[in-house]
N, C-alpha and C. Protein backbone atom coordinates (compact mmCIF):
# COMPACT_ATOMS: atom_id res chain seq x y z
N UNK A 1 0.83 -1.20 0.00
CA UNK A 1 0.00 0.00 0.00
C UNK A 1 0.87 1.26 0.00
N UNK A 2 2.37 0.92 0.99
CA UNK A 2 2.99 2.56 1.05
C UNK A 2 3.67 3.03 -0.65
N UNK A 3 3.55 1.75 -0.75
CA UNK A 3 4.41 1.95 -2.35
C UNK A 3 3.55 2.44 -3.31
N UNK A 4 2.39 1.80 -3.55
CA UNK A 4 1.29 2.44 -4.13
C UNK A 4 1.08 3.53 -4.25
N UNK A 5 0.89 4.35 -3.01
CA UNK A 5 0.97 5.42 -2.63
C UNK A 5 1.85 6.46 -3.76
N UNK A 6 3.23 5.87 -2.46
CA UNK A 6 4.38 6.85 -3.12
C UNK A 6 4.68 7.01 -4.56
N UNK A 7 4.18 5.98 -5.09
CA UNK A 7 5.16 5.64 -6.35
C UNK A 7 3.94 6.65 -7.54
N UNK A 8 3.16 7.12 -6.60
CA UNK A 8 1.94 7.80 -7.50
C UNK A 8 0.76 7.19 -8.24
N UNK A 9 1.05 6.17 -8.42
CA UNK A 9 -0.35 5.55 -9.36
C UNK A 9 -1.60 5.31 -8.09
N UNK A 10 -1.53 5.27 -7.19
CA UNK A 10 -2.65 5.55 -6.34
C UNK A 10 -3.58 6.95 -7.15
N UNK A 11 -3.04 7.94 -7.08
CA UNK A 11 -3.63 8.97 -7.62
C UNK A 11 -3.36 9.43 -9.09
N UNK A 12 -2.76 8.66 -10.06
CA UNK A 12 -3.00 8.47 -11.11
C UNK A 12 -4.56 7.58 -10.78
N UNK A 13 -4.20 6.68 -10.67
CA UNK A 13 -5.58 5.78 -10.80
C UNK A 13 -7.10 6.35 -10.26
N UNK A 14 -6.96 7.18 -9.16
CA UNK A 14 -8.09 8.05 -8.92
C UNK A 14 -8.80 9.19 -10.09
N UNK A 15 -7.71 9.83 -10.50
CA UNK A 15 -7.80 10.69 -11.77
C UNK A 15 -8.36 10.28 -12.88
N UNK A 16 -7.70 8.44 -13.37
CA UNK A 16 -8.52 8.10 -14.15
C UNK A 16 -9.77 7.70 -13.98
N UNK A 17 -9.84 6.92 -12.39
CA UNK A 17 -11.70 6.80 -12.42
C UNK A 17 -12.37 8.41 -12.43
N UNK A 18 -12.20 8.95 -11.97
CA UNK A 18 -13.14 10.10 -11.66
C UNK A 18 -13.10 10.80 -13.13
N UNK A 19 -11.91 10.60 -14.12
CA UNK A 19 -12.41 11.03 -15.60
C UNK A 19 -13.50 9.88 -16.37
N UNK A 20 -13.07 8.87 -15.70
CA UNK A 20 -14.19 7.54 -16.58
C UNK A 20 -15.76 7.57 -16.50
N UNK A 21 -15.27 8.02 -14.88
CA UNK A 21 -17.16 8.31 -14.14
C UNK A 21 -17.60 9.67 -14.98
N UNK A 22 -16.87 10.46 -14.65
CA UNK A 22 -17.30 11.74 -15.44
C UNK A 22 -17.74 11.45 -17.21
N UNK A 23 -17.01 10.96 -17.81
CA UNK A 23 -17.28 10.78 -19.31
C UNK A 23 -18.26 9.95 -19.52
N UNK A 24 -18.82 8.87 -19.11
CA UNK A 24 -19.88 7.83 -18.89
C UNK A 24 -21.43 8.34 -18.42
N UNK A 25 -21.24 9.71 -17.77
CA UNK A 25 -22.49 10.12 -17.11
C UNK A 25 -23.07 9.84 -15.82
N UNK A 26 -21.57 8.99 -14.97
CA UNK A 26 -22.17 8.66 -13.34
C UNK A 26 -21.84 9.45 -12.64
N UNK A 27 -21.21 10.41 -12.70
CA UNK A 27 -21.44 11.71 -11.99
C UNK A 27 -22.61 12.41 -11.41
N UNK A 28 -22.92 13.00 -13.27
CA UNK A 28 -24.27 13.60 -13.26
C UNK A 28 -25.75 12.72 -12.60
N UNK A 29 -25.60 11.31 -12.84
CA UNK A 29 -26.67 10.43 -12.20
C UNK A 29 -26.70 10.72 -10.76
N UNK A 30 -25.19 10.37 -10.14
CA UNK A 30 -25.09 10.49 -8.98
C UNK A 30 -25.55 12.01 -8.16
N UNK A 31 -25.40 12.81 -8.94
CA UNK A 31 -25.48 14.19 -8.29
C UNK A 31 -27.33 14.80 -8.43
N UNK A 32 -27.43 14.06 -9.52
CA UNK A 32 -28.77 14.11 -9.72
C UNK A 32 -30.02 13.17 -9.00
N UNK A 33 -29.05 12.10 -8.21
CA UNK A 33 -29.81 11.38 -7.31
C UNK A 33 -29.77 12.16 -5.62
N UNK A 34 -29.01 12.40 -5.58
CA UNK A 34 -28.60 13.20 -4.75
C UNK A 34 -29.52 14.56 -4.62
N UNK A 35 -29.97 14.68 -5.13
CA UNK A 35 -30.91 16.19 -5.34
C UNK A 35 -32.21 15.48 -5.04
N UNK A 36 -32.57 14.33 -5.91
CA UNK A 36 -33.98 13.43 -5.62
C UNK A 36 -34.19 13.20 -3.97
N UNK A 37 -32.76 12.88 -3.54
CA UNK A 37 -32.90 11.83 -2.30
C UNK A 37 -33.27 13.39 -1.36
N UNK A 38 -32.45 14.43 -1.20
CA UNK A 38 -32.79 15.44 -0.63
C UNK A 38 -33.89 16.36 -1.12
N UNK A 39 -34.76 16.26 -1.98
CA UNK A 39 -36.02 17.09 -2.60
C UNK A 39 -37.21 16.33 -1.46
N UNK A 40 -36.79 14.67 -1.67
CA UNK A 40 -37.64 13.56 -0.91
C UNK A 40 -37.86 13.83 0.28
N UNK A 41 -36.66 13.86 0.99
CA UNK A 41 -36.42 14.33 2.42
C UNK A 41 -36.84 15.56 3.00
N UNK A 42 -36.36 16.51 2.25
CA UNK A 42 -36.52 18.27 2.53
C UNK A 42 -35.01 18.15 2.89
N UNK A 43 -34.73 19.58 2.55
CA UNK A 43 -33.02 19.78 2.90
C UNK A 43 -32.79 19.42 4.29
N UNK A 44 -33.72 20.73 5.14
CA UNK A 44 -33.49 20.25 6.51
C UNK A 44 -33.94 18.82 7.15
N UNK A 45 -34.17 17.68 7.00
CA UNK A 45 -34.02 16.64 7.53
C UNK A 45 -33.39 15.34 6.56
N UNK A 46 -32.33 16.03 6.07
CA UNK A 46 -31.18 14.89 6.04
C UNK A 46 -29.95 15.32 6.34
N UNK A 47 -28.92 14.68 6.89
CA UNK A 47 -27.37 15.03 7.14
C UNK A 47 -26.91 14.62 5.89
N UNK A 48 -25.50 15.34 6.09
CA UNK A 48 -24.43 14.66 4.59
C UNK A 48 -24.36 13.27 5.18
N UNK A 49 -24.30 12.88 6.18
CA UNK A 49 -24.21 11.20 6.55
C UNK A 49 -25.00 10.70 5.61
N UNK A 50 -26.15 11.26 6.35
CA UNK A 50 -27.52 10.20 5.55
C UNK A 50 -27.76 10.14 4.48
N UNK A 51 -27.05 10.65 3.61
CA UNK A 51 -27.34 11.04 2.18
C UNK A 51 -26.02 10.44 1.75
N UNK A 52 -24.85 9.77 2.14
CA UNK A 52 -23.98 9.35 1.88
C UNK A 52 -24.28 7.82 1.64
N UNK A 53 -24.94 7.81 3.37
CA UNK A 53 -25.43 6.08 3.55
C UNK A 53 -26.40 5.77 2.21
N UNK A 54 -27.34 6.86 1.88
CA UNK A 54 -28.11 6.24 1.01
C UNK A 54 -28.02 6.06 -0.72
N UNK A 55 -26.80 6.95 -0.85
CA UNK A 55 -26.43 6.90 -2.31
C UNK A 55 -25.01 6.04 -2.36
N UNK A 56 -24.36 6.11 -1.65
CA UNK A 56 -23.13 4.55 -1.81
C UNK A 56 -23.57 3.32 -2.33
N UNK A 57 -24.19 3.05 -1.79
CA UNK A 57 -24.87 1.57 -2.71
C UNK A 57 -25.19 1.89 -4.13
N UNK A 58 -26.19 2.58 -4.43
CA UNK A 58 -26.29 2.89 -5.52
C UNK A 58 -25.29 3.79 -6.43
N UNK A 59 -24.14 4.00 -5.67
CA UNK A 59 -22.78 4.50 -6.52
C UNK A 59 -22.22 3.48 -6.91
N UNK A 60 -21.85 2.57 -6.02
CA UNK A 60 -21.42 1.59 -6.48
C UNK A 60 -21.59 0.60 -7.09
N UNK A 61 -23.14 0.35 -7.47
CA UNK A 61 -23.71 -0.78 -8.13
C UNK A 61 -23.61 -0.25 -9.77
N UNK A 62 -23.85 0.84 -9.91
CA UNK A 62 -24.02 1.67 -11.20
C UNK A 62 -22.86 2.29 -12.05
N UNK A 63 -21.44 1.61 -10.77
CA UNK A 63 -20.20 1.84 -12.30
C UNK A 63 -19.92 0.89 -12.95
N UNK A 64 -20.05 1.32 -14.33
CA UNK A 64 -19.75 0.66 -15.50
C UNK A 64 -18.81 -0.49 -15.47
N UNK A 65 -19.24 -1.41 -15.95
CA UNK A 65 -18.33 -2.74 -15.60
C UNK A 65 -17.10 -2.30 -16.16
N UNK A 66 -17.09 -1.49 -17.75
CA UNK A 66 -15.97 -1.46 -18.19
C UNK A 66 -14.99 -0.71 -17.38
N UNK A 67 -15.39 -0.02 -16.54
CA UNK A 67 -14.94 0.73 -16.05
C UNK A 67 -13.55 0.20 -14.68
N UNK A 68 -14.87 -0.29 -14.11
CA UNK A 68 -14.48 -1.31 -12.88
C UNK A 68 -13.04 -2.33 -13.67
N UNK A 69 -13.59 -2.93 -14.73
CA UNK A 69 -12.21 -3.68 -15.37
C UNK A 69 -11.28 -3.05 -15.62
N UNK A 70 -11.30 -2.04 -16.02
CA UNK A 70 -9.82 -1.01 -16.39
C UNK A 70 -9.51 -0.79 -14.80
N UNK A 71 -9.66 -0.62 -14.27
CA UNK A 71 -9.26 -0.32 -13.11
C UNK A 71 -8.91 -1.50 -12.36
N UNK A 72 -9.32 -2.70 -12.23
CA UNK A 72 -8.61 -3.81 -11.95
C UNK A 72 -7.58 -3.98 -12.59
N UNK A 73 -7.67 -3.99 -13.86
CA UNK A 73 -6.38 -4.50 -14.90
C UNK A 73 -5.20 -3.52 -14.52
N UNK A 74 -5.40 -1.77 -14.26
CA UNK A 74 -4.24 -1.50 -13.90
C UNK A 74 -3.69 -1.85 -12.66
N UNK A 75 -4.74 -2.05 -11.50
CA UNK A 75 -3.72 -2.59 -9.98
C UNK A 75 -3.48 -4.05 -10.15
N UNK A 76 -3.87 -4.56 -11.21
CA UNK A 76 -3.25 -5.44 -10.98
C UNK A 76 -1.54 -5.78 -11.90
N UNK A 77 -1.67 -4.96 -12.89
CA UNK A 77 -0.45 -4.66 -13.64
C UNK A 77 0.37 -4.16 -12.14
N UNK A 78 0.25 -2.89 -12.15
CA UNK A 78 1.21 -2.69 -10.93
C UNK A 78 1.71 -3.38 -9.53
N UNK A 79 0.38 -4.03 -9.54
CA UNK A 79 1.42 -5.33 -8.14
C UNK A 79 1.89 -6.28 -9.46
N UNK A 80 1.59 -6.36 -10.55
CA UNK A 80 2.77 -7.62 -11.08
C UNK A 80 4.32 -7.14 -11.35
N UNK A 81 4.19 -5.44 -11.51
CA UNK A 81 5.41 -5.12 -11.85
C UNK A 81 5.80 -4.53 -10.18
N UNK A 82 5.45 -4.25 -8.80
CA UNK A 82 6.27 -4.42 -8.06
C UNK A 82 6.84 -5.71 -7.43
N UNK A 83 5.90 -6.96 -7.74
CA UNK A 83 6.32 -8.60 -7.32
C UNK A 83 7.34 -8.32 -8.24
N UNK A 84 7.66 -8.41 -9.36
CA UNK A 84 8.77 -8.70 -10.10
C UNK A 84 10.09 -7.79 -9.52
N UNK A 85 9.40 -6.27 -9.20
CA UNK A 85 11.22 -5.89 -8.83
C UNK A 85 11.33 -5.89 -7.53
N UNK A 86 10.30 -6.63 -6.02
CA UNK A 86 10.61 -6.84 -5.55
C UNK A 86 11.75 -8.32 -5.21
N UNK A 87 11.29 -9.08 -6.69
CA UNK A 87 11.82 -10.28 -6.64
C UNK A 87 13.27 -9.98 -6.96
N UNK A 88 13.41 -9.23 -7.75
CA UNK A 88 14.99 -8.93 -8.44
C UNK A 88 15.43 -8.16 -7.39
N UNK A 89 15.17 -7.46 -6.94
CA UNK A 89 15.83 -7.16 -5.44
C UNK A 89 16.26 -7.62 -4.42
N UNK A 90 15.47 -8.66 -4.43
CA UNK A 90 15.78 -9.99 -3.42
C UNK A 90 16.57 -11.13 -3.47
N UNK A 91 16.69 -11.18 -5.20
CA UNK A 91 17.77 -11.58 -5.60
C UNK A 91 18.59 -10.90 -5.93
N UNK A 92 18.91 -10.40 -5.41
CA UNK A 92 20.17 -9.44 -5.89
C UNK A 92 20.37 -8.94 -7.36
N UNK A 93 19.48 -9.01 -7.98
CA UNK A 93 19.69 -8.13 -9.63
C UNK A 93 19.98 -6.63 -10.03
C-alpha cells in the first residue's frame, strides 16, 4: 500500500476513475440522485451522513463494468510489476 501510494499511481488511478465516471455520465446520475434523495427528504431533515449512507450503494452498483475492469487490470499490472522488482531485489539483480 505505502508503495502504491508513493510511487503515485494511487492517484493516477483516482484521476482516471473520476475522468471515466465523469465521461460515462455517473457523476451527473449520482449528483442528480442526490438532489432526488434530498427534494424527498426536505433539505433540513437529512445530514451529509444520511445522504452518503443512502447513495453509496447505488454508486457503487451503477459503475460501469468497463470501467471497474480497467481499473482492476491496472492494480493489478502494478502489483505484477512491483512482485517482479521486488523479486529482483531480493535476488540481488
Amino acid at each position: 500500500n505505502q508503495r502504491f501510494i508513493e510511487s503515485g499511481e494511487k492517484e493516477r488511478l483516482k484521476d482516471m476513475l473520476r475522468s471515466k465516471l465523469v465521461e460515462c455520465g455517473w457523476r451527473d446520475e449520482m449528483k442528480n440522485y442526490c438532489r432526488d434523495v434530498t427534494m424527498q427528504k426536505g433539505l433540513e431533515n437529512v445530514t451529509a451522513e444520511e445522504l452518503i449512507a443512502e447513495i453509496t450503494p447505488k454508486g457503487r452498483e451503477r459503475v460501469p463494468e468497463a470501467v471497474r475492469q480497467e481499473l482492476l487490470q491496472r492494480i493489478k499490472r502494478f502489483l505484477a510489476l512491483y512482485a517482479a522488482n521486488s523479486k529482483a531485489v531480493s535476488d540481488g539483480k
